[in-house]
C-alpha atoms as a PDB file:
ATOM      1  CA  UNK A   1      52.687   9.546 -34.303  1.00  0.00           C
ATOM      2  CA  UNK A   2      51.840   8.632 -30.964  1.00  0.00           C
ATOM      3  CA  UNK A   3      52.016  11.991 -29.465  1.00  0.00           C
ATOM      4  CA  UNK A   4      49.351  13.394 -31.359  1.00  0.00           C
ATOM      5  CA  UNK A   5      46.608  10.544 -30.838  1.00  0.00           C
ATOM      6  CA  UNK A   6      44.772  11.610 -27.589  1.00  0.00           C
ATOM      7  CA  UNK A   7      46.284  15.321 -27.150  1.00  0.00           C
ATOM      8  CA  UNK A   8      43.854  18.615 -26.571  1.00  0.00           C
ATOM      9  CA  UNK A   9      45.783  20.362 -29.651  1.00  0.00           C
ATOM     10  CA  UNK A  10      48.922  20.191 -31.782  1.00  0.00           C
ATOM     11  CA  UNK A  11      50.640  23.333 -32.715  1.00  0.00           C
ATOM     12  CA  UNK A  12      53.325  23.047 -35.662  1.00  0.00           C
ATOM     13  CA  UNK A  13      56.069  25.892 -36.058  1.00  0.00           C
ATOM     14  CA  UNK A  14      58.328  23.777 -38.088  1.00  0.00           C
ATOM     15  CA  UNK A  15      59.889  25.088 -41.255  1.00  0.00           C
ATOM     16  CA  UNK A  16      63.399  26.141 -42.607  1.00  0.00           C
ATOM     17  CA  UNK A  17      64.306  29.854 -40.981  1.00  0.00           C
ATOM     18  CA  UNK A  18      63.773  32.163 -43.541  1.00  0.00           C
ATOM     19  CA  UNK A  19      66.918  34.012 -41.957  1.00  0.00           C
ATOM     20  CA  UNK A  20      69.818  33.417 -45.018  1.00  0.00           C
ATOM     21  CA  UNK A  21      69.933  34.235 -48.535  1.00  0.00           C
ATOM     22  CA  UNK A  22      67.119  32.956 -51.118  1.00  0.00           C
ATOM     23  CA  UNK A  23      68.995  31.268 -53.379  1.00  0.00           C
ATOM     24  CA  UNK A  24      67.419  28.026 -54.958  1.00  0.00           C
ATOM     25  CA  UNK A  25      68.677  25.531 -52.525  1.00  0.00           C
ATOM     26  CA  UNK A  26      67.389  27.927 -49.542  1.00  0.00           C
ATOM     27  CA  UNK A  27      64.412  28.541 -50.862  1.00  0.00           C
ATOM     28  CA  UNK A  28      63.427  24.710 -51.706  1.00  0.00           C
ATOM     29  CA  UNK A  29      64.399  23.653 -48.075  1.00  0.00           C
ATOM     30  CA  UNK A  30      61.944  26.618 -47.024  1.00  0.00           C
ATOM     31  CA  UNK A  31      59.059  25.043 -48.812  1.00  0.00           C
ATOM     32  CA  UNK A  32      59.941  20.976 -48.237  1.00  0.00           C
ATOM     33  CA  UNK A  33      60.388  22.251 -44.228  1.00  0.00           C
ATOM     34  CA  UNK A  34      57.246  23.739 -43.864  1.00  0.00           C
ATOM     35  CA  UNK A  35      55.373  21.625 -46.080  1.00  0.00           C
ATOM     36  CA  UNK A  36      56.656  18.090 -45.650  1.00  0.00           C
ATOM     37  CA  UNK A  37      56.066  18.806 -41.682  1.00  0.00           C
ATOM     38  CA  UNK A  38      52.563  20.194 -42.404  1.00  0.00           C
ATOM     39  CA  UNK A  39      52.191  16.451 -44.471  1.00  0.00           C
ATOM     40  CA  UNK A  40      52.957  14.423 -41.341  1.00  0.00           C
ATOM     41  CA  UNK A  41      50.970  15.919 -39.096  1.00  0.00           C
ATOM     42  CA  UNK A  42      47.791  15.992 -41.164  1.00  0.00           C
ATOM     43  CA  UNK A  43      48.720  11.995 -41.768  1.00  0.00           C
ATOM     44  CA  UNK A  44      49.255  11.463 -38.309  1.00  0.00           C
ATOM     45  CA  UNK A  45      45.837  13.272 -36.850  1.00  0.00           C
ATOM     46  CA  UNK A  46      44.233  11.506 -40.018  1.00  0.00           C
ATOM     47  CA  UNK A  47      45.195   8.319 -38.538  1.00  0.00           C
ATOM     48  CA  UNK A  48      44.907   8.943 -35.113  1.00  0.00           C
ATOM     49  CA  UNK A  49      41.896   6.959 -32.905  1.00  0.00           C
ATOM     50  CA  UNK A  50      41.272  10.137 -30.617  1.00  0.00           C
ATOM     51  CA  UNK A  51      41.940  13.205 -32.976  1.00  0.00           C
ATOM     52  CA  UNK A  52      43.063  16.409 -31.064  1.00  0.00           C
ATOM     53  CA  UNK A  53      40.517  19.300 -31.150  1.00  0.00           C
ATOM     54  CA  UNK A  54      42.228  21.757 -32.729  1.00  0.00           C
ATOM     55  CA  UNK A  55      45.212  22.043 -35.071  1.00  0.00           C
ATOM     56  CA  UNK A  56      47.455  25.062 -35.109  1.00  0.00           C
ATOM     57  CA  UNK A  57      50.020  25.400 -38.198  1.00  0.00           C
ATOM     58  CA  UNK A  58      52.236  28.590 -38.593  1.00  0.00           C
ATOM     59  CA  UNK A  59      51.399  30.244 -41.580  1.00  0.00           C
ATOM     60  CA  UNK A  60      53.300  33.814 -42.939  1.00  0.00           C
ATOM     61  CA  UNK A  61      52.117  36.907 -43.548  1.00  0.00           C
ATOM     62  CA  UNK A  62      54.231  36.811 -46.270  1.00  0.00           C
ATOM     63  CA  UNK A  63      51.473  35.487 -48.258  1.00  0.00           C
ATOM     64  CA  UNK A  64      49.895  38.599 -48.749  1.00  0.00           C
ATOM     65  CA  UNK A  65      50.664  41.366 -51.731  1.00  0.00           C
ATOM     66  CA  UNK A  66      53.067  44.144 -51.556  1.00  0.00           C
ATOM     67  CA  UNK A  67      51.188  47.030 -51.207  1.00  0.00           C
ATOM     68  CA  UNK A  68      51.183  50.600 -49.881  1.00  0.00           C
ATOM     69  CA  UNK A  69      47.384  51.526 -50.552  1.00  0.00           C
ATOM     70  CA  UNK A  70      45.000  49.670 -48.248  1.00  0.00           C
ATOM     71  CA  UNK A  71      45.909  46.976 -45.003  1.00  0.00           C
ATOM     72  CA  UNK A  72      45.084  43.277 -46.187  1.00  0.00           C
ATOM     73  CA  UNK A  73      43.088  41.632 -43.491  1.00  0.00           C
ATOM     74  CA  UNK A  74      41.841  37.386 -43.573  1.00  0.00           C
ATOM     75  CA  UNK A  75      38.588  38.600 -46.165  1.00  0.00           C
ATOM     76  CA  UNK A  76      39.821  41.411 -48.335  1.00  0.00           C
ATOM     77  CA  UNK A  77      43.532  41.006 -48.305  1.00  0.00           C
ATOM     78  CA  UNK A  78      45.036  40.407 -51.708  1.00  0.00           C
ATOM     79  CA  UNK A  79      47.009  37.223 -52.052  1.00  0.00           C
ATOM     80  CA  UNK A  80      50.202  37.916 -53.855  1.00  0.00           C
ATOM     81  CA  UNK A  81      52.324  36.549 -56.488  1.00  0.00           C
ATOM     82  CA  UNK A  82      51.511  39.080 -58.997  1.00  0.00           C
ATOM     83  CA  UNK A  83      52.481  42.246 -58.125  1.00  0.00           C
ATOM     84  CA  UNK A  84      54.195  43.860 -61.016  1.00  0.00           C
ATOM     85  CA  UNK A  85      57.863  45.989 -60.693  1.00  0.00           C
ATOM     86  CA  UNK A  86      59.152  43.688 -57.556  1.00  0.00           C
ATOM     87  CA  UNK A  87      61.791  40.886 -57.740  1.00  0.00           C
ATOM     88  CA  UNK A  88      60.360  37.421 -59.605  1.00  0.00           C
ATOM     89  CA  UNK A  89      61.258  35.275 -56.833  1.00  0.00           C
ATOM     90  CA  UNK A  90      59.120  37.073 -54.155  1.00  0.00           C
ATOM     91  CA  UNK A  91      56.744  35.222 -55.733  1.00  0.00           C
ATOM     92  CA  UNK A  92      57.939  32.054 -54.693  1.00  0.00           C
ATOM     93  CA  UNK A  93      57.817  32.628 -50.948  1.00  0.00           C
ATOM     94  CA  UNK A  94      53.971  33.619 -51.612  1.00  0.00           C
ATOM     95  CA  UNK A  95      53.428  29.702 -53.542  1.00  0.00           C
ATOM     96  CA  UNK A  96      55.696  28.548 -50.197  1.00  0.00           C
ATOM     97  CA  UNK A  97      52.611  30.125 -48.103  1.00  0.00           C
ATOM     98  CA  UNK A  98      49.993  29.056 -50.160  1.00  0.00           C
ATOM     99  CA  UNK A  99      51.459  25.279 -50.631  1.00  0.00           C
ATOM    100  CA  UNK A 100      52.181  25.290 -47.026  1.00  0.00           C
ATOM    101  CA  UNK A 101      48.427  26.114 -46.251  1.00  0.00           C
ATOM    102  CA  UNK A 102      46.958  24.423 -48.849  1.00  0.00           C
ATOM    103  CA  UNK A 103      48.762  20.940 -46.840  1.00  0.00           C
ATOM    104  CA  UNK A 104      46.647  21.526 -43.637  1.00  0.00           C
ATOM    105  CA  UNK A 105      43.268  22.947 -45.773  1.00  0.00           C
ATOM    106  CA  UNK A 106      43.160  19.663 -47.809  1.00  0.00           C
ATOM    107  CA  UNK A 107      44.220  16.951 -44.968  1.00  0.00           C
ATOM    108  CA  UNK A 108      41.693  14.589 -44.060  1.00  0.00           C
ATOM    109  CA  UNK A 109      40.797  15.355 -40.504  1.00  0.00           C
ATOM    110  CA  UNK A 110      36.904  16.535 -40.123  1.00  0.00           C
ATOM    111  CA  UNK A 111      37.163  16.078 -36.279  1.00  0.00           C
ATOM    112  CA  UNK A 112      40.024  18.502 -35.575  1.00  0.00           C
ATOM    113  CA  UNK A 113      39.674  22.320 -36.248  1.00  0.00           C
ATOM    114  CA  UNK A 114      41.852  23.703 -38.390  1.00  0.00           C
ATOM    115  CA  UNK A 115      43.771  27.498 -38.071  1.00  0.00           C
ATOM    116  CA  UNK A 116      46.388  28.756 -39.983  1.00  0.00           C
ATOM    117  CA  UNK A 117      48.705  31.095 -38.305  1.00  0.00           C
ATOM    118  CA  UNK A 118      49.848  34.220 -40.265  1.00  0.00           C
ATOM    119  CA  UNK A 119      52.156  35.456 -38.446  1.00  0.00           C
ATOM    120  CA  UNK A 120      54.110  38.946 -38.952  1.00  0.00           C
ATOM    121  CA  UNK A 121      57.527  39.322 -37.624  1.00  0.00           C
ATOM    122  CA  UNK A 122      58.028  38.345 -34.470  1.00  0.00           C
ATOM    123  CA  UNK A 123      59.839  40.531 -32.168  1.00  0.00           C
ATOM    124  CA  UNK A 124      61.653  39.142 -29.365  1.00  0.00           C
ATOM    125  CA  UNK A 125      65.411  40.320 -27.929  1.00  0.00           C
ATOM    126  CA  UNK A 126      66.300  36.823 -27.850  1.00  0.00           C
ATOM    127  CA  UNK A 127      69.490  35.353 -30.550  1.00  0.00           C
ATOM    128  CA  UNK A 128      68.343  34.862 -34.089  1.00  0.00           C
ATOM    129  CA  UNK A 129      65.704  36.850 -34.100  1.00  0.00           C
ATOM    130  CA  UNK A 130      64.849  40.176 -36.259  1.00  0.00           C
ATOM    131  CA  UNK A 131      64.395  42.850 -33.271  1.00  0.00           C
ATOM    132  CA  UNK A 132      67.891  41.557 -32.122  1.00  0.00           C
ATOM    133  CA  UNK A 133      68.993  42.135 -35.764  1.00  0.00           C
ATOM    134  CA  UNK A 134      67.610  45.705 -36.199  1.00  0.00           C
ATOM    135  CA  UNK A 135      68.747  47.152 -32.714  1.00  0.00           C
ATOM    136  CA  UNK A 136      72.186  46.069 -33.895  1.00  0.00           C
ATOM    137  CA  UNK A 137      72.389  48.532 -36.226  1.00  0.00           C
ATOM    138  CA  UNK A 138      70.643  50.913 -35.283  1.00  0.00           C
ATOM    139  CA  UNK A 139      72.853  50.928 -32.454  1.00  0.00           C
ATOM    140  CA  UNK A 140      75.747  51.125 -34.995  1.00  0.00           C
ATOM    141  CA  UNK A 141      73.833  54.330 -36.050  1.00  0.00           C
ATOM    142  CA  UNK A 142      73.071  52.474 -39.859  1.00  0.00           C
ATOM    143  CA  UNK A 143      69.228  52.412 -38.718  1.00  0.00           C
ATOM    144  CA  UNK A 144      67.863  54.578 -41.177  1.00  0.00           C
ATOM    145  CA  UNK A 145      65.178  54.192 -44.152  1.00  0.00           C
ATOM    146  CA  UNK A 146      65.850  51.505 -46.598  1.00  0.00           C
ATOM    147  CA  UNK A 147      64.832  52.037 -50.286  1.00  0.00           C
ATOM    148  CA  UNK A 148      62.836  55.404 -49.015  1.00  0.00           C
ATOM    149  CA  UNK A 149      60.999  53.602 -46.510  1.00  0.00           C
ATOM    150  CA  UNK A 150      57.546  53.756 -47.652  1.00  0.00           C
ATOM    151  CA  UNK A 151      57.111  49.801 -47.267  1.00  0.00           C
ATOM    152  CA  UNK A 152      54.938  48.887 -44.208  1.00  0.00           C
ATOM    153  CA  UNK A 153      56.753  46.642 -41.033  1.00  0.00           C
ATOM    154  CA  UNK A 154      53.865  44.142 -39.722  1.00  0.00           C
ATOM    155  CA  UNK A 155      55.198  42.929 -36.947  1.00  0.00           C
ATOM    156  CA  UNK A 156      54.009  40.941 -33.568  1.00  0.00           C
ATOM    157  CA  UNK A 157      55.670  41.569 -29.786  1.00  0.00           C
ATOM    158  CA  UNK A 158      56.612  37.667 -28.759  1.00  0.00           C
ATOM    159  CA  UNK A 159      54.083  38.105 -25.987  1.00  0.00           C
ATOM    160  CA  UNK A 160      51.320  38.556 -28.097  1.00  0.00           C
ATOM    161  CA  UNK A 161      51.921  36.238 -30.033  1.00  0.00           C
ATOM    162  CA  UNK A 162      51.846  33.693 -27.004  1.00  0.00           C
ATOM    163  CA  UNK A 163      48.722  35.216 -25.698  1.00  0.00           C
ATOM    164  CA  UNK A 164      47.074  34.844 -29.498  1.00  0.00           C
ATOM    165  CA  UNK A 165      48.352  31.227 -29.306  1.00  0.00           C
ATOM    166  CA  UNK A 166      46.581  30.791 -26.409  1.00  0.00           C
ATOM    167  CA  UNK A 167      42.829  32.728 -27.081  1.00  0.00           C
ATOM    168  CA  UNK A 168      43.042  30.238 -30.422  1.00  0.00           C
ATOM    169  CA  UNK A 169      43.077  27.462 -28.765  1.00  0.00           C
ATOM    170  CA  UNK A 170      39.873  28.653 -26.609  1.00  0.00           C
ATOM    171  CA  UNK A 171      38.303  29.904 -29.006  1.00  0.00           C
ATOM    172  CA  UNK A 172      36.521  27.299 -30.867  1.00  0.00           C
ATOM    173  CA  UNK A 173      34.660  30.066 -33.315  1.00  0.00           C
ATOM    174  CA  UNK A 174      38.030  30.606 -35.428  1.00  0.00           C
ATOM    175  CA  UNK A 175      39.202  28.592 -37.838  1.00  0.00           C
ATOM    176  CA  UNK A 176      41.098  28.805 -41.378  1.00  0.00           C
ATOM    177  CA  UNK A 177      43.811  31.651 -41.893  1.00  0.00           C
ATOM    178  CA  UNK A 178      43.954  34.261 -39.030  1.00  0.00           C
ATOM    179  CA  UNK A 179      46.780  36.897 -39.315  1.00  0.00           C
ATOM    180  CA  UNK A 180      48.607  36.980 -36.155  1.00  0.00           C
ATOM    181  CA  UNK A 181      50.089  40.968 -36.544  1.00  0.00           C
ATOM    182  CA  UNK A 182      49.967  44.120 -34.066  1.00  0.00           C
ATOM    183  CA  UNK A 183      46.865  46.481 -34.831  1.00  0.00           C
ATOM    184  CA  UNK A 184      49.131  49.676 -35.971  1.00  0.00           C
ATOM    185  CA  UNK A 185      51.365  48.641 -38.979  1.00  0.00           C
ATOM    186  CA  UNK A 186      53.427  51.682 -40.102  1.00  0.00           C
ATOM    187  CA  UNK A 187      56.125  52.787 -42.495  1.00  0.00           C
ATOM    188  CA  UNK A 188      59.607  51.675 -42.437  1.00  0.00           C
ATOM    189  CA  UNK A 189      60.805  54.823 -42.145  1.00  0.00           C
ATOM    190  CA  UNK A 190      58.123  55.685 -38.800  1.00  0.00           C
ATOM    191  CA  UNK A 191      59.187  51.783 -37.413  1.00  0.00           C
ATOM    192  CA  UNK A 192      63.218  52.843 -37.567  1.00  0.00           C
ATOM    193  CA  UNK A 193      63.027  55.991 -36.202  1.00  0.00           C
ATOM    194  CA  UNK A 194      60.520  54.579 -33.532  1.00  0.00           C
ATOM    195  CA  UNK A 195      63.302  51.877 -33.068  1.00  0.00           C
ATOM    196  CA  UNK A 196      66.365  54.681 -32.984  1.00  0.00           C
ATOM    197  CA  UNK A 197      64.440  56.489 -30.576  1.00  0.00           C
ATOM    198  CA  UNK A 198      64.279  53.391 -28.213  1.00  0.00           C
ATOM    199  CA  UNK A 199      67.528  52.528 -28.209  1.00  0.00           C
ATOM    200  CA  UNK A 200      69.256  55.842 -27.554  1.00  0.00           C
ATOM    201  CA  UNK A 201      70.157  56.661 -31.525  1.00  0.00           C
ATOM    202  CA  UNK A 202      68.553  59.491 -32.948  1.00  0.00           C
ATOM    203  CA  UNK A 203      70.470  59.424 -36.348  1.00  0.00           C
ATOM    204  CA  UNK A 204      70.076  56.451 -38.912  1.00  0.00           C
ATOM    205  CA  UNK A 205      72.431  56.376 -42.272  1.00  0.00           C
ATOM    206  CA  UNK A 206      69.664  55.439 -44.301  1.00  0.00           C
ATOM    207  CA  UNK A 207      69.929  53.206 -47.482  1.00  0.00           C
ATOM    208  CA  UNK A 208      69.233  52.929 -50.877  1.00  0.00           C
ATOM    209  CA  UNK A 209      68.256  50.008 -52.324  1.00  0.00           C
ATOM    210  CA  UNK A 210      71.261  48.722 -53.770  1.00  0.00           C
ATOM    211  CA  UNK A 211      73.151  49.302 -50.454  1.00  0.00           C
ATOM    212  CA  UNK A 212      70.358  47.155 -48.654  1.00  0.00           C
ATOM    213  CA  UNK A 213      71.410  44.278 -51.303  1.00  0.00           C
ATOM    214  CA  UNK A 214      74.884  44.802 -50.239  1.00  0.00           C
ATOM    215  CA  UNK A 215      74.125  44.331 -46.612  1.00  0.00           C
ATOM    216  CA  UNK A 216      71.491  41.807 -46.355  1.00  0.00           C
ATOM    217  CA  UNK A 217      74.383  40.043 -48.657  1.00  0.00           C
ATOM    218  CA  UNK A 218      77.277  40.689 -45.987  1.00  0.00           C
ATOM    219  CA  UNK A 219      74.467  39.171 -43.217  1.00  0.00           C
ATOM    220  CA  UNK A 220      73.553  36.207 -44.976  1.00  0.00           C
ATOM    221  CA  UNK A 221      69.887  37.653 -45.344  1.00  0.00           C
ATOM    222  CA  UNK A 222      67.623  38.600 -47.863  1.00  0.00           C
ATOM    223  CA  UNK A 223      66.399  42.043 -48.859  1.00  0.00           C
ATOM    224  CA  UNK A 224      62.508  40.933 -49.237  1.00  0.00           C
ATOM    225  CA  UNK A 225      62.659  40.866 -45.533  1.00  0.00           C
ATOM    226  CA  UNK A 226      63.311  44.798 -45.748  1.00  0.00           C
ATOM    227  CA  UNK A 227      61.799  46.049 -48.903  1.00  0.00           C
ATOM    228  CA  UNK A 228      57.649  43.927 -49.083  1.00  0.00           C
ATOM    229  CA  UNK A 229      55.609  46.500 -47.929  1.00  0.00           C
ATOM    230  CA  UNK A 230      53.178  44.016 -45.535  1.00  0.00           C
ATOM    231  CA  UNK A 231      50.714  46.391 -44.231  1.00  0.00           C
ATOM    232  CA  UNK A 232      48.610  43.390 -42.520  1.00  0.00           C
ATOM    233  CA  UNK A 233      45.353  43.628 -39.795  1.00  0.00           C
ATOM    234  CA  UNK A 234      44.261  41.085 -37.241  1.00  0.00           C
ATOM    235  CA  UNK A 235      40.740  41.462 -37.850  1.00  0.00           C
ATOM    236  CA  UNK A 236      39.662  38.361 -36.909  1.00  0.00           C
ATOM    237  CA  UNK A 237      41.373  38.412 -33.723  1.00  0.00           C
ATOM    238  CA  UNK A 238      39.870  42.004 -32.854  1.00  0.00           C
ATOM    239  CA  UNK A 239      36.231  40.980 -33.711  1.00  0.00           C
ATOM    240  CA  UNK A 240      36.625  37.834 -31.694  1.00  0.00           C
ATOM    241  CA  UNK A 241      37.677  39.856 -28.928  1.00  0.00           C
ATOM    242  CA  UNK A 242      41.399  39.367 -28.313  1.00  0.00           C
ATOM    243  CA  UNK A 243      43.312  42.328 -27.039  1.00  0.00           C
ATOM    244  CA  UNK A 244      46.492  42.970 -27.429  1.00  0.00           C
ATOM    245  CA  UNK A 245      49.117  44.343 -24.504  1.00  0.00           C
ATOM    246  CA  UNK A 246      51.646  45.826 -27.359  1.00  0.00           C
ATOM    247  CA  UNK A 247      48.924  47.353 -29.978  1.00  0.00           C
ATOM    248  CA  UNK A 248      51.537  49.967 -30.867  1.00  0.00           C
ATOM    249  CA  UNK A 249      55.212  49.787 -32.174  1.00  0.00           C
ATOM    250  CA  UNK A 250      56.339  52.555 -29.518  1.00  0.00           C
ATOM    251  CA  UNK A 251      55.220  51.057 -26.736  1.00  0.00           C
ATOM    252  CA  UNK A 252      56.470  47.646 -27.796  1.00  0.00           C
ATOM    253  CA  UNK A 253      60.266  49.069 -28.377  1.00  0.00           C
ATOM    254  CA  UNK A 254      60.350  50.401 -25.155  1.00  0.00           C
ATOM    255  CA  UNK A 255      59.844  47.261 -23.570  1.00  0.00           C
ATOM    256  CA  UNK A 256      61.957  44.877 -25.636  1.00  0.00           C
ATOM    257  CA  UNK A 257      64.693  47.348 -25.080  1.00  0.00           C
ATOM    258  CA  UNK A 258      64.208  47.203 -21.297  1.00  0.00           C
ATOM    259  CA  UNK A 259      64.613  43.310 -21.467  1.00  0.00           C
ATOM    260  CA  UNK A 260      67.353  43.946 -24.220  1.00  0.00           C
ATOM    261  CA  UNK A 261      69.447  46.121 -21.534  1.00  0.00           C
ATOM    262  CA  UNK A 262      68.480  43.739 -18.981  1.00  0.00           C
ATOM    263  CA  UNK A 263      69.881  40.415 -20.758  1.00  0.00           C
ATOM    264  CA  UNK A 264      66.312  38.732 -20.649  1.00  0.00           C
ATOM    265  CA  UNK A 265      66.084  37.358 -23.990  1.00  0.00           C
ATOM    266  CA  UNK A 266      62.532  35.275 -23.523  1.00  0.00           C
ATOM    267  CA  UNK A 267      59.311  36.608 -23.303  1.00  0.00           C
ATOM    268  CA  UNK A 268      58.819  38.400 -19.957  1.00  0.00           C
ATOM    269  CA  UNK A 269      55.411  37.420 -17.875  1.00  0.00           C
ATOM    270  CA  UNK A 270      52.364  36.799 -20.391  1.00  0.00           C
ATOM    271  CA  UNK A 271      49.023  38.462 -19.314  1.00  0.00           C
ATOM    272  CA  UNK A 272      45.907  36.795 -19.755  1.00  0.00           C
ATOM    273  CA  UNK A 273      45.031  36.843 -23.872  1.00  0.00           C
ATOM    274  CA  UNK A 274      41.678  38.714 -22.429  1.00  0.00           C
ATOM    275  CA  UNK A 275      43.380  41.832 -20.375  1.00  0.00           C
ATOM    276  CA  UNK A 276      43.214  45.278 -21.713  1.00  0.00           C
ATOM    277  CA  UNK A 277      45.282  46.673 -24.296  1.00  0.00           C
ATOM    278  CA  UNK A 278      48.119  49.219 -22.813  1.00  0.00           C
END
């Protein structure tokens, strides 16, 4: 790949979306996407005269257990794959993470630095994405607690997320997994109402578990998108001094409503990855 030999940095975000229903099919596209795509970019920086500096591959924090007790961070999180009394197949997305990963740990390139990007959900009020998703109904006053709502949201605002980009690709110091997730995770329950609140809705139907099954099935989703408690940290980010402009889910809502209202579905104007934290 010509593109890569001679460039500052190559960022890859390619892989299936993970928006539809896991059956077998969807789920082996998810982990050929991300992994196949990981492949030819190691090959191609492997091969390339003038290696780029740094390497950025998206990563999930998906990878991480389901877990109410304690936040999983880059050095004490718990990888998962084993939790007992959840669904077999959330499992598999946790190998997809790991195999994906494992492609860009074990490619031959000692000259390029290597991070891998575990990111949280990403909100955004643009099409497709799952803030666009959850304001929908919660503005169709069905934005209540799923399954009791004790599972933990991790979740990024799409500037940070930019601005994290960014201080990576500065930052020489970090390499190897780096969770890319606001500072505050909180319950489910706490993230809807938060959400309601935002958007004008006070009252949420909520949802048991089985009726969760029956709507992520009449939106073409899946259900481990609602019901993995991923209480995840940035702590690498923090000690290496990155600040975050939407450290708080409240604060956040407000202003992806405000651009919801106001039709802007990118990112608004990005502050520099080193201004203070709102």
């Amino acid at each position: 790949m010509a593109e890569v030999d001679g460039a500052d940095a190559v960022i890859n975000l390619a892989g299936r979306s993970v928006g539809c229903r896991y059956t077998e099919d969807n789920l082996r596209d998810m982990m050929n996407s991300r992994v196949d795509s990981a492949r030819v970019i190691g090959q191609a920086i492997a091969e390339a005269e003038r290696p780029p500096a740094v390497w950025l591959q998206m990563s999930t924090a998906t990878i991480y257990a389901h877990r109410f007790d304690a936040a999983n961070d880059e050095r004490t999180g718990i990888i998962g794959g084993t939790e007992p009394d959840v669904p077999d197949y959330w499992a598999f997305s946790v190998d997809i993470a790991r195999t994906w990963e494992a492609e860009q740990e074990h490619a031959d390139t000692p000259y390029t630095r290597r991070v891998a990007l575990r990111t949280a959900m990403v909100m955004s009020p643009g099409r497709g994405g799952v803030y666009r998703v959850l304001r929908g109904l919660a503005r169709l006053g069905l934005g209540g607690t799923v399954a009791g709502g004790r599972q933990y949201v991790s979740w990024i605002h799409d500037q940070d997320l930019i601005r994290a980009v960014l201080f990576l690709l500065d930052h020489p110091e970090l390499s190897g997994p780096v969770n890319l997730a606001a500072p505050n995770p909180l319950p489910h329950a706490e993230f809807m109402r938060v959400l309601r609140r935002a958007c004008g809705r006070p009252f949420g139907l909520p949802a048991t578990r089985w009726m969760a099954e029956l709507g992520a099935f009449a939106l073409r989703a899946d259900t481990e998108l609602l019901l993995k408690s991923r209480r995840v940290v940035p702590t690498r980010l923090l000690e290496a001094g990155f600040r975050f402009a939407f450290p708080d889910w409240a604060v956040a809502a407000a202003e992806l409503e405000s651009r919801a209202r106001g039709g802007s579905q990118g990112s608004s104007k990005v502050e520099s990855p080193n201004s203070c934290q709102r």
